[in-house]
Protein backbone atom coordinates (compact mmCIF):
# COMPACT_ATOMS: atom_id res chain seq x y z
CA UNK A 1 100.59 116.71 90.58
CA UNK A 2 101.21 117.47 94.34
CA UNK A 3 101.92 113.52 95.95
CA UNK A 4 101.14 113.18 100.05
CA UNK A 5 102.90 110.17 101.74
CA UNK A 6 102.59 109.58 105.72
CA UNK A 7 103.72 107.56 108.86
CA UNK A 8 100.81 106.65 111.48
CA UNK A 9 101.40 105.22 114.94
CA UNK A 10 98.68 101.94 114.55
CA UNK A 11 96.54 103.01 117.14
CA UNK A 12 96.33 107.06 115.39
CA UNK A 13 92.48 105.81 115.09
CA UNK A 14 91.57 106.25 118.93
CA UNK A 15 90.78 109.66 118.71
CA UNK A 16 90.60 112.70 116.27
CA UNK A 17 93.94 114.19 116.66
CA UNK A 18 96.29 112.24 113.72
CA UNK A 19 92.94 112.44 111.18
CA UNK A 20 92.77 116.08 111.94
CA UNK A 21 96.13 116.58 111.70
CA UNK A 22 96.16 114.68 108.20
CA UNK A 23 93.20 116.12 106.76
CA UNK A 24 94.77 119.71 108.13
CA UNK A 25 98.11 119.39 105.82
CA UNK A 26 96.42 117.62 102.61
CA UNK A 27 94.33 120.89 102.77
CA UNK A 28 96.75 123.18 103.64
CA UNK A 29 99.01 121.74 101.19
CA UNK A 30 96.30 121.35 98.10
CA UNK A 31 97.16 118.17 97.91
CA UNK A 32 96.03 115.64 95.09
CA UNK A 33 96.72 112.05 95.82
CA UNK A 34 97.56 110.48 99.13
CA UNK A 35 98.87 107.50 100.27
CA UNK A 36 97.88 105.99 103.47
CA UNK A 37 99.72 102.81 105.09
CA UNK A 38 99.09 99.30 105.04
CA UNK A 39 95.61 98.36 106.62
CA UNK A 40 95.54 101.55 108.66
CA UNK A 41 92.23 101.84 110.14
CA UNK A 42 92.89 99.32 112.85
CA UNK A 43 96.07 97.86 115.02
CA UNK A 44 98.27 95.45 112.94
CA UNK A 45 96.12 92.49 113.00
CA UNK A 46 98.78 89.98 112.08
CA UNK A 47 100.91 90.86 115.04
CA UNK A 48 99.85 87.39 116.34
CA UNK A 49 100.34 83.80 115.45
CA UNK A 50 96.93 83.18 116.92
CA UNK A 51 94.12 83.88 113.98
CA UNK A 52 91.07 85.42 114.90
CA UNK A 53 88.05 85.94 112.65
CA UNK A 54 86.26 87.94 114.77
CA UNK A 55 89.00 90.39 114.99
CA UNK A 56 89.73 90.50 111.22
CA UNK A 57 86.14 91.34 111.40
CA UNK A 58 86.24 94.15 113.25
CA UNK A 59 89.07 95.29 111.75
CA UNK A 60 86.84 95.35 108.24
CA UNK A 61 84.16 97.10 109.76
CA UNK A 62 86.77 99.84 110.93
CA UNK A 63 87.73 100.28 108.02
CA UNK A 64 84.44 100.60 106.44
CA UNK A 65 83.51 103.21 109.05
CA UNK A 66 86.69 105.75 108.13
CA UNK A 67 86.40 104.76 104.39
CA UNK A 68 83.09 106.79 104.74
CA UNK A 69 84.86 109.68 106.12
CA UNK A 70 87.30 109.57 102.97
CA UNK A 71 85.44 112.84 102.06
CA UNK A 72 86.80 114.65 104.92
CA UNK A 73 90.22 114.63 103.50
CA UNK A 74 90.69 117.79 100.73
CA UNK A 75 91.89 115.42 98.31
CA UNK A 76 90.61 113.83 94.95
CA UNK A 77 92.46 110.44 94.82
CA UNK A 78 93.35 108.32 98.34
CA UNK A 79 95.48 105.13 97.80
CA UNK A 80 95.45 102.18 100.69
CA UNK A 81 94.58 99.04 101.47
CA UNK A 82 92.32 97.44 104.19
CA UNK A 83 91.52 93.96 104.93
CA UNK A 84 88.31 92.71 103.27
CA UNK A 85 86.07 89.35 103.22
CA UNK A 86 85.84 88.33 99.64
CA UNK A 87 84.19 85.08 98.89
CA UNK A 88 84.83 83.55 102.53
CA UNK A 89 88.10 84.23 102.32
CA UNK A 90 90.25 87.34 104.33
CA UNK A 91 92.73 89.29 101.95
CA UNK A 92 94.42 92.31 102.16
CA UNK A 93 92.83 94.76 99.10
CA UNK A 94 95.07 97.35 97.29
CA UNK A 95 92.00 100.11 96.82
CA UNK A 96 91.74 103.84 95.11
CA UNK A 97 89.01 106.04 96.39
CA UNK A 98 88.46 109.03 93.92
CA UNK A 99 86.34 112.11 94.92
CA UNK A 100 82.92 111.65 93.29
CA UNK A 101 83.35 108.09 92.19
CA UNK A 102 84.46 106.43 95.40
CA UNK A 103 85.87 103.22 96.37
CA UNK A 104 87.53 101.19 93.84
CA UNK A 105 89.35 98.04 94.31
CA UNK A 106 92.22 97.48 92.55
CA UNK A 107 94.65 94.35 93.57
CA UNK A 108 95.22 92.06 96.60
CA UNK A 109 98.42 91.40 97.91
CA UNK A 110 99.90 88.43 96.64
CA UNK A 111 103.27 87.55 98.80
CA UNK A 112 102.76 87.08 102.36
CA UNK A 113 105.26 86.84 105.02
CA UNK A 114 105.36 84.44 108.14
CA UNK A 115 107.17 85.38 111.15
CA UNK A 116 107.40 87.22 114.30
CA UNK A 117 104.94 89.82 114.29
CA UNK A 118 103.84 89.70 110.91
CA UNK A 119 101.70 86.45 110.62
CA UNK A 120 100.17 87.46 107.50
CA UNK A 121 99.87 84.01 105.86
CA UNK A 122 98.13 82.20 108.69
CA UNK A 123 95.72 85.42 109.09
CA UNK A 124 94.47 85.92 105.34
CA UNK A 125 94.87 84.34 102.23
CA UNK A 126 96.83 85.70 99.11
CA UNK A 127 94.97 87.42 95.92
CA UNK A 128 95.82 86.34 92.17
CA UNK A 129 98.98 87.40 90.37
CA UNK A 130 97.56 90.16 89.09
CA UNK A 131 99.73 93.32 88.96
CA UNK A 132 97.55 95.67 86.51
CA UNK A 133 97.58 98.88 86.53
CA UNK A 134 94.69 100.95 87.33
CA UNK A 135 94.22 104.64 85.64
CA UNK A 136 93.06 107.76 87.89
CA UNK A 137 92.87 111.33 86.47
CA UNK A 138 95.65 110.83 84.03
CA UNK A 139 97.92 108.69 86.21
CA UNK A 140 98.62 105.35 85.62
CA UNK A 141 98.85 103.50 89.35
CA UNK A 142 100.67 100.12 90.37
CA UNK A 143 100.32 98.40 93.75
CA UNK A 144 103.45 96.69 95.59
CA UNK A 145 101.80 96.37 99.11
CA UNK A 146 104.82 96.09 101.51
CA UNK A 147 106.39 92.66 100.83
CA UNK A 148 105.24 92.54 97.36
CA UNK A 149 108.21 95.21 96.63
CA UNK A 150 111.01 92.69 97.16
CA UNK A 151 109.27 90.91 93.99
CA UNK A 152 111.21 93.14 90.85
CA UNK A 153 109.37 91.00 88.48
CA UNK A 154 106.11 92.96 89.12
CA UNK A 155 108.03 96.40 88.52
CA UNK A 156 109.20 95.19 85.49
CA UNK A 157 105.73 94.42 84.18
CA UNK A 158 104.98 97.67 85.42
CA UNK A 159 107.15 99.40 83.39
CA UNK A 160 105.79 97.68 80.06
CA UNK A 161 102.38 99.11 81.11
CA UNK A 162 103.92 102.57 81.04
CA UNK A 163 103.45 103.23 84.98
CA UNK A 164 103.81 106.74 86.18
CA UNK A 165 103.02 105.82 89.99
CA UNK A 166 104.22 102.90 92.44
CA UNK A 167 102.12 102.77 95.85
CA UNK A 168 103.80 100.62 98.40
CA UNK A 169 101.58 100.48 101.55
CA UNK A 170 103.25 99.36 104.13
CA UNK A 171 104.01 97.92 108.19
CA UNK A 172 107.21 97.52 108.55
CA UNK A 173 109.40 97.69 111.36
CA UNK A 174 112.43 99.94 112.68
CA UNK A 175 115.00 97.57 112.84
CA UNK A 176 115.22 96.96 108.78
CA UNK A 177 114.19 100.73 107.49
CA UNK A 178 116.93 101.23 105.66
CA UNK A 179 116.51 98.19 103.61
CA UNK A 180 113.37 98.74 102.90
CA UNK A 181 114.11 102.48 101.31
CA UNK A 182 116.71 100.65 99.06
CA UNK A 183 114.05 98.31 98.10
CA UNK A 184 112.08 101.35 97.43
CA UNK A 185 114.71 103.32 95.44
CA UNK A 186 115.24 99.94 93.29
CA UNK A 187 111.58 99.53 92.56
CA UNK A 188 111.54 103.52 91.57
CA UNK A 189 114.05 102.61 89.41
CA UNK A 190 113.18 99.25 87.66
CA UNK A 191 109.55 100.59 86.93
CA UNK A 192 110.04 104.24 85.92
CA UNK A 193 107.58 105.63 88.57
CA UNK A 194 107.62 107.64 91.11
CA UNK A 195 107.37 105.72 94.43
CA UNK A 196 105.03 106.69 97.25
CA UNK A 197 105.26 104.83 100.49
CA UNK A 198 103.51 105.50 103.33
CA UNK A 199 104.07 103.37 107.09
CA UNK A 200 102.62 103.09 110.16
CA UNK A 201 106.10 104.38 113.54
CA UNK A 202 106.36 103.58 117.20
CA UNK A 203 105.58 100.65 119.14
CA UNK A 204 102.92 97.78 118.89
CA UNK A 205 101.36 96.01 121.25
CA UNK A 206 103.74 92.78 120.98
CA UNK A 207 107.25 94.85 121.07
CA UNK A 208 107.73 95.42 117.38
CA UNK A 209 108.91 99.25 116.23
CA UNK A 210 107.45 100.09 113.07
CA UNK A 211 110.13 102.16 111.35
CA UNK A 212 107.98 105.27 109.42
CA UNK A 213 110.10 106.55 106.65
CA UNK A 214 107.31 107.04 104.33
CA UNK A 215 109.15 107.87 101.07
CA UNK A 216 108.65 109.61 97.61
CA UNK A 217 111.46 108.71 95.27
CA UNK A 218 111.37 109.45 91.39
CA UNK A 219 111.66 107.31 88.76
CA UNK A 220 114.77 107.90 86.74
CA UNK A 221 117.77 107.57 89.28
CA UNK A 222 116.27 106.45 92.55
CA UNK A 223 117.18 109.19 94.33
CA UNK A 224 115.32 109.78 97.75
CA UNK A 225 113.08 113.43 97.18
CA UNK A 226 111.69 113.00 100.64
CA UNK A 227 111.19 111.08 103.64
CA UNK A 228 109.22 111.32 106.49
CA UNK A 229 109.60 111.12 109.99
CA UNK A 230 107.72 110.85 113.69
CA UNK A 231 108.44 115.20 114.37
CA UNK A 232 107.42 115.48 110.02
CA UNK A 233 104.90 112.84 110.13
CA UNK A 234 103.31 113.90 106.83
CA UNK A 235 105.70 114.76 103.29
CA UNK A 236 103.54 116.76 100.24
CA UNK A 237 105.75 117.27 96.73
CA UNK A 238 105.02 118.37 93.04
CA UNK A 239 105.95 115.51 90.94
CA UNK A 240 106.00 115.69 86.95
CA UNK A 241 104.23 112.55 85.55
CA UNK A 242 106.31 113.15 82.31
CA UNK A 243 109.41 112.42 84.35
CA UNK A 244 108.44 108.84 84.77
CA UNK A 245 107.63 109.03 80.91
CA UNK A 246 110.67 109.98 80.21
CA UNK A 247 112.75 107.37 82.59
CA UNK A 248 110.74 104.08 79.76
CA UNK A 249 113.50 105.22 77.28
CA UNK A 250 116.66 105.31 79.52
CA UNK A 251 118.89 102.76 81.17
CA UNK A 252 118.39 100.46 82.41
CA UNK A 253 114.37 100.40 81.44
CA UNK A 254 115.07 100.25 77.51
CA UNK A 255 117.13 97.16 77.68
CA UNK A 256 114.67 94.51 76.10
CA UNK A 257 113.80 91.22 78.33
């Protein structure tokens, strides 16, 4: 299976140029699965304390318009998330879109942070601890939406399900990247996927530098096969599936609970 992962500055939706770009190497690189970042069809919305409905609003409706243009991109699965309005209440929903079937939503982030330029809490409202897995062509796909990697637990349960891939959409910024790859390389490793992270780089409008780095690291060591970067914005590998089936019966996955 050939695995795309990206970085996207947050405003890459004001004109055609990053979407051409994208749908340019997926093709060029016969890709089959992509992962997009956190929320991506709109500027961070949580960048401010101050909530706004009408703004998470448009933000939805963004994302509904480029969802439509999912069949642009030559690929059969694309993994994201996007902010919804489910029952009254604003969440941030962990989606696969599959070529011929479409959308299909799949978990809501759970653990939200609260701070300086991530306001996440006081903007939407957490989903149910549900960390199921969700199977596409063969591949059996978990969700750990940015902060929800720091949360090993879920990778663990993960692993019991017999995962084969970890998406981690993400916004996170430049100052802590290199934390969050080692979060990324221990989530690889407690699960037994592959992980596939994909971020938004540069500036946003209140200061913050997202960081990029949008990783794919296997399952049985942790080790780092690629990384992107702002001059590389887009990273295609083959991956083995069989390698993360492999990585259930070693160390330190086989030690019982």
């Amino acid at each position: 299976m050939k695995v795309t992962v990206c970085e996207l500055p947050t405003d890459w939706t004001d004109s055609e140029k990053e979407w051409e770009l994208l749908v340019n190497h997926v093709g060029r690189e016969r890709s089959d699965l992509v992962v997009l970042p956190e929320m991506c069809f709109y500027p961070w919305v949580p960048r401010t304390r101050h909530v706004d409905p009408e703004q998470w609003q448009s933000a939805v409706e963004s994302h509904d318009r480029w969802i439509k243009r999912f069949f642009e991109i030559p690929a059969p699965i694309l993994i994201g998330s996007r902010p919804v309005v489910h029952k009254g209440l604003r969440q941030n929903e962990g989606f696969v879109w599959e070529k011929g079937s479409g959308y299909k939503p799949v978990h809501v982030k759970h653990f939200l942070p609260n701070e300086e330029g991530f306001w996440e809490a006081a903007w939407y409202q957490r989903g149910p601890r549900d960390f199921s897995l969700v199977s596409v062509k063969g591949a059996r796909i978990g969700f750990l939406i940015c902060t929800e990697l720091w949360f090993n637990a879920h990778a663990r349960e993960y692993m019991k399900q017999g995962i084969h891939l970890l998406a981690c959409p993400r916004a996170t910024p430049m100052a802590s990247v290199d934390r969050w790859v080692a979060g990324g390389r221990t989530a690889a490793v407690v699960s037994g996927a592959f992980c596939l992270s994909s971020n938004f780089n540069g500036p946003n409008v209140e200061g913050i530098d997202f960081g990029g780095k949008g990783w794919i690291i296997e399952p049985e060591g942790g080790d780092v096969l690629g990384v992107t970067s702002q001059e590389k914005p887009f990273l295609t590998l083959e991956i083995d599936l069989q390698r993360a089936e492999s990585a259930k019966t070693t160390y330190p996955r086989y030690v019982p609970d």
